[in-house]
C-alpha atoms as a PDB file:
ATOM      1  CA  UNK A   1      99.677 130.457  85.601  1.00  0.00           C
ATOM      2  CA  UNK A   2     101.272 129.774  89.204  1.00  0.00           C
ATOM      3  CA  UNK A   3     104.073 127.833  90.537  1.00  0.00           C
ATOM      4  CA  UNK A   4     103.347 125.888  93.480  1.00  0.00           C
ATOM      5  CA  UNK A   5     105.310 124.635  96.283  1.00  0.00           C
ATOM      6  CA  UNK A   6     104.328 122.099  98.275  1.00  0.00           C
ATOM      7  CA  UNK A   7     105.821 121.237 101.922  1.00  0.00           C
ATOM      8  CA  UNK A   8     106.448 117.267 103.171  1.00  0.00           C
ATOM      9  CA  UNK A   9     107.446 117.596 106.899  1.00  0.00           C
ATOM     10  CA  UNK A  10     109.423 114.668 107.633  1.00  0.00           C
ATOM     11  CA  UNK A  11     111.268 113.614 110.741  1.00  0.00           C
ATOM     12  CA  UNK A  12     114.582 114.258 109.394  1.00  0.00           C
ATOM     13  CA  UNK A  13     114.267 116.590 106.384  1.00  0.00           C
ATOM     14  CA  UNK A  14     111.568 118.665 104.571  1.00  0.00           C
ATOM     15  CA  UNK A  15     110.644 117.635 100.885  1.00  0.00           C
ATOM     16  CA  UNK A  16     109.659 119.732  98.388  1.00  0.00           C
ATOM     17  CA  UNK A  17     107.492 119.477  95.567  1.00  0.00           C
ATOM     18  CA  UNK A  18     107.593 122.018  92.447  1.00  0.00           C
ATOM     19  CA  UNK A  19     104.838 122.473  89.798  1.00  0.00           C
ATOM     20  CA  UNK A  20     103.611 124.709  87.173  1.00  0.00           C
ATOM     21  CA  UNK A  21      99.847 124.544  87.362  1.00  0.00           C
ATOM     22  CA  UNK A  22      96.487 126.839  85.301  1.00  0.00           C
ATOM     23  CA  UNK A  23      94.263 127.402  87.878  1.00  0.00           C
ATOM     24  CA  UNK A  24      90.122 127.782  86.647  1.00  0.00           C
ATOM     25  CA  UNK A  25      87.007 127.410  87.482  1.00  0.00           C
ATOM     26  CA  UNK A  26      84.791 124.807  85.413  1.00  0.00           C
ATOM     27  CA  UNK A  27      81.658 124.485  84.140  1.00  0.00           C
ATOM     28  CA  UNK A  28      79.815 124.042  87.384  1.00  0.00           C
ATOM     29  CA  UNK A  29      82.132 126.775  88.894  1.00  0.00           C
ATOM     30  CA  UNK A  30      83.751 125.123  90.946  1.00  0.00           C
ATOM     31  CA  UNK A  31      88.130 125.664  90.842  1.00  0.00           C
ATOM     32  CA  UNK A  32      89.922 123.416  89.496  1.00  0.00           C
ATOM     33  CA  UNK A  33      93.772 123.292  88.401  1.00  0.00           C
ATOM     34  CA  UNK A  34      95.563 121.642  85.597  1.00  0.00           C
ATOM     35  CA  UNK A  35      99.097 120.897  86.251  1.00  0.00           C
ATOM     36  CA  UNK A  36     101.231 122.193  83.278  1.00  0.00           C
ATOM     37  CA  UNK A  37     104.663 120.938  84.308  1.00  0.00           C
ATOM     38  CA  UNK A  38     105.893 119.336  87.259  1.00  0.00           C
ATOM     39  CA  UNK A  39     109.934 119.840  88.342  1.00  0.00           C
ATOM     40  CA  UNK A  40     109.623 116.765  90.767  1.00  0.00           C
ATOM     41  CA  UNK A  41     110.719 116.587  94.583  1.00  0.00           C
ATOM     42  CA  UNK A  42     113.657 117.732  96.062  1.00  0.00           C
ATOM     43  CA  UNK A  43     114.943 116.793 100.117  1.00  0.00           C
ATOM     44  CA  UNK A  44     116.048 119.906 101.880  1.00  0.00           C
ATOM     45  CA  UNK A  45     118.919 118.130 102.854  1.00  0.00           C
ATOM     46  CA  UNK A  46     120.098 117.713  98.951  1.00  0.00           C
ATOM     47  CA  UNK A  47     123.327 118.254  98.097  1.00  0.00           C
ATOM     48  CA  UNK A  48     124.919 121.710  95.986  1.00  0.00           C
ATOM     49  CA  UNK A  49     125.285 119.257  93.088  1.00  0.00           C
ATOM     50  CA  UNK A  50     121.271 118.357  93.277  1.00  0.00           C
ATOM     51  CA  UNK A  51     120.232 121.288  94.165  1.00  0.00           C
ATOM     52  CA  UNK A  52     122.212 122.818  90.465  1.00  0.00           C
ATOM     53  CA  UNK A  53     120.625 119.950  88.602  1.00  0.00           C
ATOM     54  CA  UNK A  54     117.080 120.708  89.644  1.00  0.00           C
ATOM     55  CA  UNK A  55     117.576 124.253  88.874  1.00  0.00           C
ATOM     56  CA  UNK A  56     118.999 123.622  85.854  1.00  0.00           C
ATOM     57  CA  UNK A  57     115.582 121.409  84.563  1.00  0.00           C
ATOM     58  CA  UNK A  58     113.787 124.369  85.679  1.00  0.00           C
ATOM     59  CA  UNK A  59     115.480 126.933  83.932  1.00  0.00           C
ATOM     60  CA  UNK A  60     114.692 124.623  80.660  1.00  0.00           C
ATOM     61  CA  UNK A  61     111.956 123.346  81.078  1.00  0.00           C
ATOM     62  CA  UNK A  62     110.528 127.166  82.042  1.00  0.00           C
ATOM     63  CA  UNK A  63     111.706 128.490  79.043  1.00  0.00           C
ATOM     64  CA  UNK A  64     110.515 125.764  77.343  1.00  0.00           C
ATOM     65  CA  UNK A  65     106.669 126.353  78.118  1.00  0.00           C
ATOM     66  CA  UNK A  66     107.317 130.074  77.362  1.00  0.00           C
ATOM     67  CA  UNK A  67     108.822 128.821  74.149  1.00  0.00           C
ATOM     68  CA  UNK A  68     106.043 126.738  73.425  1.00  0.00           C
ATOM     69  CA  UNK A  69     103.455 129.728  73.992  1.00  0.00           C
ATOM     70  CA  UNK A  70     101.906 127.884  77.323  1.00  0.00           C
ATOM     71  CA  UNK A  71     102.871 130.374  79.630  1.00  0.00           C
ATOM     72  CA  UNK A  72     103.652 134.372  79.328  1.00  0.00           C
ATOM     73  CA  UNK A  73     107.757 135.142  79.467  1.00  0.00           C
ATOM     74  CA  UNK A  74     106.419 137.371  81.915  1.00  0.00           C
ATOM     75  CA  UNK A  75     105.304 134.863  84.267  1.00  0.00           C
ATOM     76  CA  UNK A  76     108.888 133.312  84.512  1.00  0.00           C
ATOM     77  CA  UNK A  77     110.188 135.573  86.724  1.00  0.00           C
ATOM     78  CA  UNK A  78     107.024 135.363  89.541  1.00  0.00           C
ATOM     79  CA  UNK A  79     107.101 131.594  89.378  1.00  0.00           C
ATOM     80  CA  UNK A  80     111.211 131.419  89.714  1.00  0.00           C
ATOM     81  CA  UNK A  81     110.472 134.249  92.763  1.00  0.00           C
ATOM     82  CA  UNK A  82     108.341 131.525  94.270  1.00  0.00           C
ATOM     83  CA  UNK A  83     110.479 127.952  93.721  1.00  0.00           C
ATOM     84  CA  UNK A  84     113.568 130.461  95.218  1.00  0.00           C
ATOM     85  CA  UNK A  85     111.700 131.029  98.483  1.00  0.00           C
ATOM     86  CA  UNK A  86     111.534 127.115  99.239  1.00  0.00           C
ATOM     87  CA  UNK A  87     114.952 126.674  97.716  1.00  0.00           C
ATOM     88  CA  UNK A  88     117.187 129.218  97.248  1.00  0.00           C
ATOM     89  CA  UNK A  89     119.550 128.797  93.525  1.00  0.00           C
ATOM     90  CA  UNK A  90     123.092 127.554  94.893  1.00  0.00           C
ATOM     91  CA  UNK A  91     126.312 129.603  95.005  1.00  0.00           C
ATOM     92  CA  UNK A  92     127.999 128.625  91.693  1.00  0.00           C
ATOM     93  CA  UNK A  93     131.764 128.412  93.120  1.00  0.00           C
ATOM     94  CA  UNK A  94     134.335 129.573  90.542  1.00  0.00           C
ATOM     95  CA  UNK A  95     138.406 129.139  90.224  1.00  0.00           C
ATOM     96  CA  UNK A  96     140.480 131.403  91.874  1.00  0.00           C
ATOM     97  CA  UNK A  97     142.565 133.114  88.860  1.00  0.00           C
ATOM     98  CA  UNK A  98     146.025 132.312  89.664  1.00  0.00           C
ATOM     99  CA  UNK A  99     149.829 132.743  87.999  1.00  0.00           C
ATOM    100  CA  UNK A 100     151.195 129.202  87.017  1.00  0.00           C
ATOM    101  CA  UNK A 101     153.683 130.856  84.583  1.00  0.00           C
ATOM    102  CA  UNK A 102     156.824 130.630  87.864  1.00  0.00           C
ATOM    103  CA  UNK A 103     155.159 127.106  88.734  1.00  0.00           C
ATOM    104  CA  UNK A 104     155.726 125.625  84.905  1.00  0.00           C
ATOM    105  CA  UNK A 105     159.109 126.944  84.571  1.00  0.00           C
ATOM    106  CA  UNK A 106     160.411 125.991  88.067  1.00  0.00           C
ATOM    107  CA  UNK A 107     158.817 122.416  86.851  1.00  0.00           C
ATOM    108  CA  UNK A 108     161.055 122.415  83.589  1.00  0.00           C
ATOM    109  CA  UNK A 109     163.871 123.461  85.596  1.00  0.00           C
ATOM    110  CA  UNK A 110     164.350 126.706  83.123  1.00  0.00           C
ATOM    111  CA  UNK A 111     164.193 128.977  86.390  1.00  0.00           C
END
């Protein structure tokens, strides 16, 4: 198994295409590839919010060929190497951790 990644050059962006595909040789020897799964395109000028949602269908739908015995688990981790190369996983941004216990009180006016 092998996950490819496919450049578009465009004037204004790059486009990205991500598949899953079994690459063999037939019965005359020549190779050939069967596409397992394909994640779809992504711009390189998508937003954090895309860029989470396309990760997110290939988390799932990676585990979900492993699941499904059409891939090794194994193989999860080189293909995942290769769609982070083209576009790296965005930075998950969390809430700072902050003290609202003054803030409420001062609002019912017990402080």
């Amino acid at each position: 198994m092998v996950g490819r990644v496919q450049r578009f050059k465009r004037k204004k962006y790059d486009a990205y295409s991500f598949s899953v595909q079994n690459s063999y040789r037939n019965g005359h020897g020549k190779a050939t590839h069967k596409v397992l799964k394909y994640f779809g395109t992504v711009k390189s000028t998508a937003t954090e919010l895309e860029k989470l949602a396309f990760w997110k269908t290939v988390d799932a739908g990676l585990k979900r060929l492993a699941e499904d015995r059409i891939i090794y688990f194994n193989d999860i981790r080189k293909i995942v190497r290769k769609f982070e190369a083209a576009m790296p996983r965005p930075k998950v941004a969390s809430a700072p951790v902050v003290n609202r216990e003054e803030e409420i009180l001062r609002e019912l006016n017990l402080l």
